[in-house]
Protein backbone atom coordinates (compact mmCIF):
# COMPACT_ATOMS: atom_id res chain seq x y z
CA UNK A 1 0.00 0.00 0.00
CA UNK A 2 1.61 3.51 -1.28
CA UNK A 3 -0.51 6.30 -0.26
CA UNK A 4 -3.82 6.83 1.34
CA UNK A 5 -6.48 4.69 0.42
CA UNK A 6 -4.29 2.59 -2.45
CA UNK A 7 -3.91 -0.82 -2.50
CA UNK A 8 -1.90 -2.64 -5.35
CA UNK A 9 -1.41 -6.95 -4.73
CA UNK A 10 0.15 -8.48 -7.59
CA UNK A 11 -1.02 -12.52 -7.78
CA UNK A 12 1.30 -15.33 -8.94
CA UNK A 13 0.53 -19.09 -9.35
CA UNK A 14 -0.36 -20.78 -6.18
CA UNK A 15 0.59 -24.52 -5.46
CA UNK A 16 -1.59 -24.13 -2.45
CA UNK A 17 -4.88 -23.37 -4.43
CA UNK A 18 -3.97 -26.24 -7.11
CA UNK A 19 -3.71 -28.50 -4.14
CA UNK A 20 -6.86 -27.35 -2.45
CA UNK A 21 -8.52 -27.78 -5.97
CA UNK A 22 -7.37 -31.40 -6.32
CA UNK A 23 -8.87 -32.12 -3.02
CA UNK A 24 -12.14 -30.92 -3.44
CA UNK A 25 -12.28 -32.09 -6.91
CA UNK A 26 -11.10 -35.44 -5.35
CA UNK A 27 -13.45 -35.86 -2.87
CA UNK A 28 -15.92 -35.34 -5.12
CA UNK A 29 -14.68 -38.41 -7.90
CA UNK A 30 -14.46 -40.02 -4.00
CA UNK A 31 -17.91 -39.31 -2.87
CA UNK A 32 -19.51 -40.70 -6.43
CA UNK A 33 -17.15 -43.60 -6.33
CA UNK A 34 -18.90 -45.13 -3.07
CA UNK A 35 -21.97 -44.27 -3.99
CA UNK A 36 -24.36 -47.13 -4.99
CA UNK A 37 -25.60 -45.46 -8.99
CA UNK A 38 -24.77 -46.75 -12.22
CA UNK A 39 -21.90 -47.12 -13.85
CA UNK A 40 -22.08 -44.81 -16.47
CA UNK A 41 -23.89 -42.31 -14.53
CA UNK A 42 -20.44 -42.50 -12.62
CA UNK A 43 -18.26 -42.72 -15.31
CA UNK A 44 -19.99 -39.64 -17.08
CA UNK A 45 -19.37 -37.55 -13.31
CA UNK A 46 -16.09 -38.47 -12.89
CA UNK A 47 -14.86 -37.22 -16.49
CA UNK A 48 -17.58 -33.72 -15.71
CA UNK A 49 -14.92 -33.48 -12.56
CA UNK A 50 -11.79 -34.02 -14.56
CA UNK A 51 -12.72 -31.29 -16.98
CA UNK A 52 -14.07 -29.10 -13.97
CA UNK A 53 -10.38 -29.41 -12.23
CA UNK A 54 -8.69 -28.97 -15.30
CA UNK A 55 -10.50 -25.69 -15.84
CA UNK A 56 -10.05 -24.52 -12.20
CA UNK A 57 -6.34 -25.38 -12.06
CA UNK A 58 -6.11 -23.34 -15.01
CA UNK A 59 -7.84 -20.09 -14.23
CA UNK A 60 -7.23 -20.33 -10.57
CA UNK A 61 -4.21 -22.18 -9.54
CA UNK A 62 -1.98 -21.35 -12.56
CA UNK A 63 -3.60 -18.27 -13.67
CA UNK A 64 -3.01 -19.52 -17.85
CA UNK A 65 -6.60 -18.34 -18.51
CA UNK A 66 -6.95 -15.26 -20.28
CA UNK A 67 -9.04 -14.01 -17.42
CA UNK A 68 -7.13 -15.27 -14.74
CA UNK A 69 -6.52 -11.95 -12.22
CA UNK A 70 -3.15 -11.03 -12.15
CA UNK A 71 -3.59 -7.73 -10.31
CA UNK A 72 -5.46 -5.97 -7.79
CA UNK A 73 -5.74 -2.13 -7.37
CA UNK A 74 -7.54 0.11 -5.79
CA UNK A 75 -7.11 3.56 -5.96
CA UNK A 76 -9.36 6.94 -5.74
CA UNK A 77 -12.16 4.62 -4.74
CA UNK A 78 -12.05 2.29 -7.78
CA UNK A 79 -10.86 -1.50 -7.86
CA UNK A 80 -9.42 -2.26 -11.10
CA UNK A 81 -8.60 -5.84 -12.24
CA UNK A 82 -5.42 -7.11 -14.50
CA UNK A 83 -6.12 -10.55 -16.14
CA UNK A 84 -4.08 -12.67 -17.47
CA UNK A 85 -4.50 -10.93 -21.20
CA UNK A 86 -3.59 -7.32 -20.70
CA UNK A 87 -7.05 -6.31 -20.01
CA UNK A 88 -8.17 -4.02 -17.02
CA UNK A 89 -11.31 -4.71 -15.75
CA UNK A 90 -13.06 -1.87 -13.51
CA UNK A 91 -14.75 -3.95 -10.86
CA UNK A 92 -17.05 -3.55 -7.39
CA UNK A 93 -16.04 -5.66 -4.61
CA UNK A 94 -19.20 -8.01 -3.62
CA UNK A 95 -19.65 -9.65 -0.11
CA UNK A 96 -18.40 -11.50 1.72
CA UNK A 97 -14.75 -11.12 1.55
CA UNK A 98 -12.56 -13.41 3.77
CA UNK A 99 -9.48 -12.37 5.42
CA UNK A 100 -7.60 -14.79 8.03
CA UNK A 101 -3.84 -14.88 8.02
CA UNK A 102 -3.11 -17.79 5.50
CA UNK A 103 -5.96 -16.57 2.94
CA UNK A 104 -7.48 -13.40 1.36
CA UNK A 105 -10.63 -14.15 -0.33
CA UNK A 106 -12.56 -11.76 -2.40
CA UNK A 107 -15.23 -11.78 -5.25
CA UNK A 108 -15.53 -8.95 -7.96
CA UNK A 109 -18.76 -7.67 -10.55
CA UNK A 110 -17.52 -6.02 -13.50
CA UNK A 111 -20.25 -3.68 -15.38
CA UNK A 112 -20.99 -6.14 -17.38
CA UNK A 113 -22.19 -8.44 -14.82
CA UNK A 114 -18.70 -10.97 -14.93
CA UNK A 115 -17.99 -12.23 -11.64
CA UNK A 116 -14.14 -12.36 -10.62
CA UNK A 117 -13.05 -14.44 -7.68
CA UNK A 118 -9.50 -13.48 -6.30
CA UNK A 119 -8.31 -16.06 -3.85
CA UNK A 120 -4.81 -15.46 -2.51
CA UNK A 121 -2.68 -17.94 -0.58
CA UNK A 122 0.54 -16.84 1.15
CA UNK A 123 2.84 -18.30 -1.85
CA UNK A 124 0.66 -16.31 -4.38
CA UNK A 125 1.91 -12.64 -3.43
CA UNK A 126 4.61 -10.95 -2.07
CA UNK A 127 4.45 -11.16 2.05
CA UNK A 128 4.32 -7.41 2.48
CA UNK A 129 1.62 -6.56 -0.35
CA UNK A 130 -0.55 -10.19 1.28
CA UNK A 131 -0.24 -8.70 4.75
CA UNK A 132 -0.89 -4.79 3.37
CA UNK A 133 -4.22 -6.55 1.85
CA UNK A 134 -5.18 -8.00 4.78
CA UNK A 135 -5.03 -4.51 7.12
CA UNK A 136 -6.51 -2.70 3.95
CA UNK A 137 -9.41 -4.86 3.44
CA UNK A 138 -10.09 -4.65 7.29
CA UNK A 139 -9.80 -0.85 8.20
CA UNK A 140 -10.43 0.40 5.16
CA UNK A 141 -13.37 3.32 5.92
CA UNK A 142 -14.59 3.41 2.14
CA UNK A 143 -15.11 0.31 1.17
CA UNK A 144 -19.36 -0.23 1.93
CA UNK A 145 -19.60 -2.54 4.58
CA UNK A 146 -17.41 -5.25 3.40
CA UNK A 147 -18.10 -8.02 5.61
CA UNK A 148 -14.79 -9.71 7.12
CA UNK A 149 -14.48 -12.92 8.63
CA UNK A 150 -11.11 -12.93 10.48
CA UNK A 151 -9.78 -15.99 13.13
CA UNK A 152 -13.24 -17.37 13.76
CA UNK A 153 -14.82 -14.09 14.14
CA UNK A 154 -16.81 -12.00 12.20
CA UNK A 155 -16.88 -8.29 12.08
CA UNK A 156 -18.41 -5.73 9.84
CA UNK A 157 -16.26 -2.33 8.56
CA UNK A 158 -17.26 0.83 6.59
């Protein structure tokens, strides 16, 4: 954080999201494996879940989408996203946003109605801008009520 009310994160690839991602998306090939339907009905949910990872590891955990955020900035009251393809993307943050000390959490509305989740572990930014974020997001007095959820507690701001 520069100045003032300014907040710049830049994201990287994050081998803690890609592993969260191939948990979930494992216990979910897990979860229709036991259950007691038919084969192809399992077959057919296991390959929707392959493609579903695929797609999430790609936009999320390796950020090789061409939407993929890259960047994060908010300045003179105005959040502007950088994806992966050079484009900036003026955005409003949405509730909830989730800040607790090994993950920042926060989903973005473009004008034309595109939704943006930014989800950033500690090996995704640089320790300073992460923990610059985190006080930002909390005591920031502009930002419209954003509703943080911080060690087990819950708190509202703005």
């Amino acid at each position: 954080m520069t100045p003032e009310g300014r907040l710049e994160i830049r994201i990287a690839p994050s081998s803690s999201m890609c592993m969260l991602l191939v948990l979930a998306h494992g216990l979910a090939i897990s979860g229709v494996l036991l259950s007691a339907v038919e084969v192809y009905i399992k077959v057919a949910f296991i390959l929707t879940v392959i493609l579903s990872l695929i797609f999430c590891i790609r936009r999320y955990g390796v950020l090789r989408h061409p939407l993929s955020v890259v960047s994060v900035l908010f300045h003179d009251g105005v959040w502007l996203l950088t994806c992966r393809n050079g484009q900036e993307v003026p955005a409003r943050l949405e509730l909830p946003v989730f800040v607790v000390s090994f993950l920042v959490a926060m989903n973005f509305r473009d004008g034309r109605g595109r939704k943006f989740s930014v989800a950033i572990f500690p090996d995704a930014a640089n320790e300073t801008q992460l923990r610059q974020c985190r006080v930002f997001l909390k005591y920031h007095p502009n930002l419209g009520g954003t509703k943080m959820v911080s060690e087990g507690s819950s708190s509202s701001s703005g």
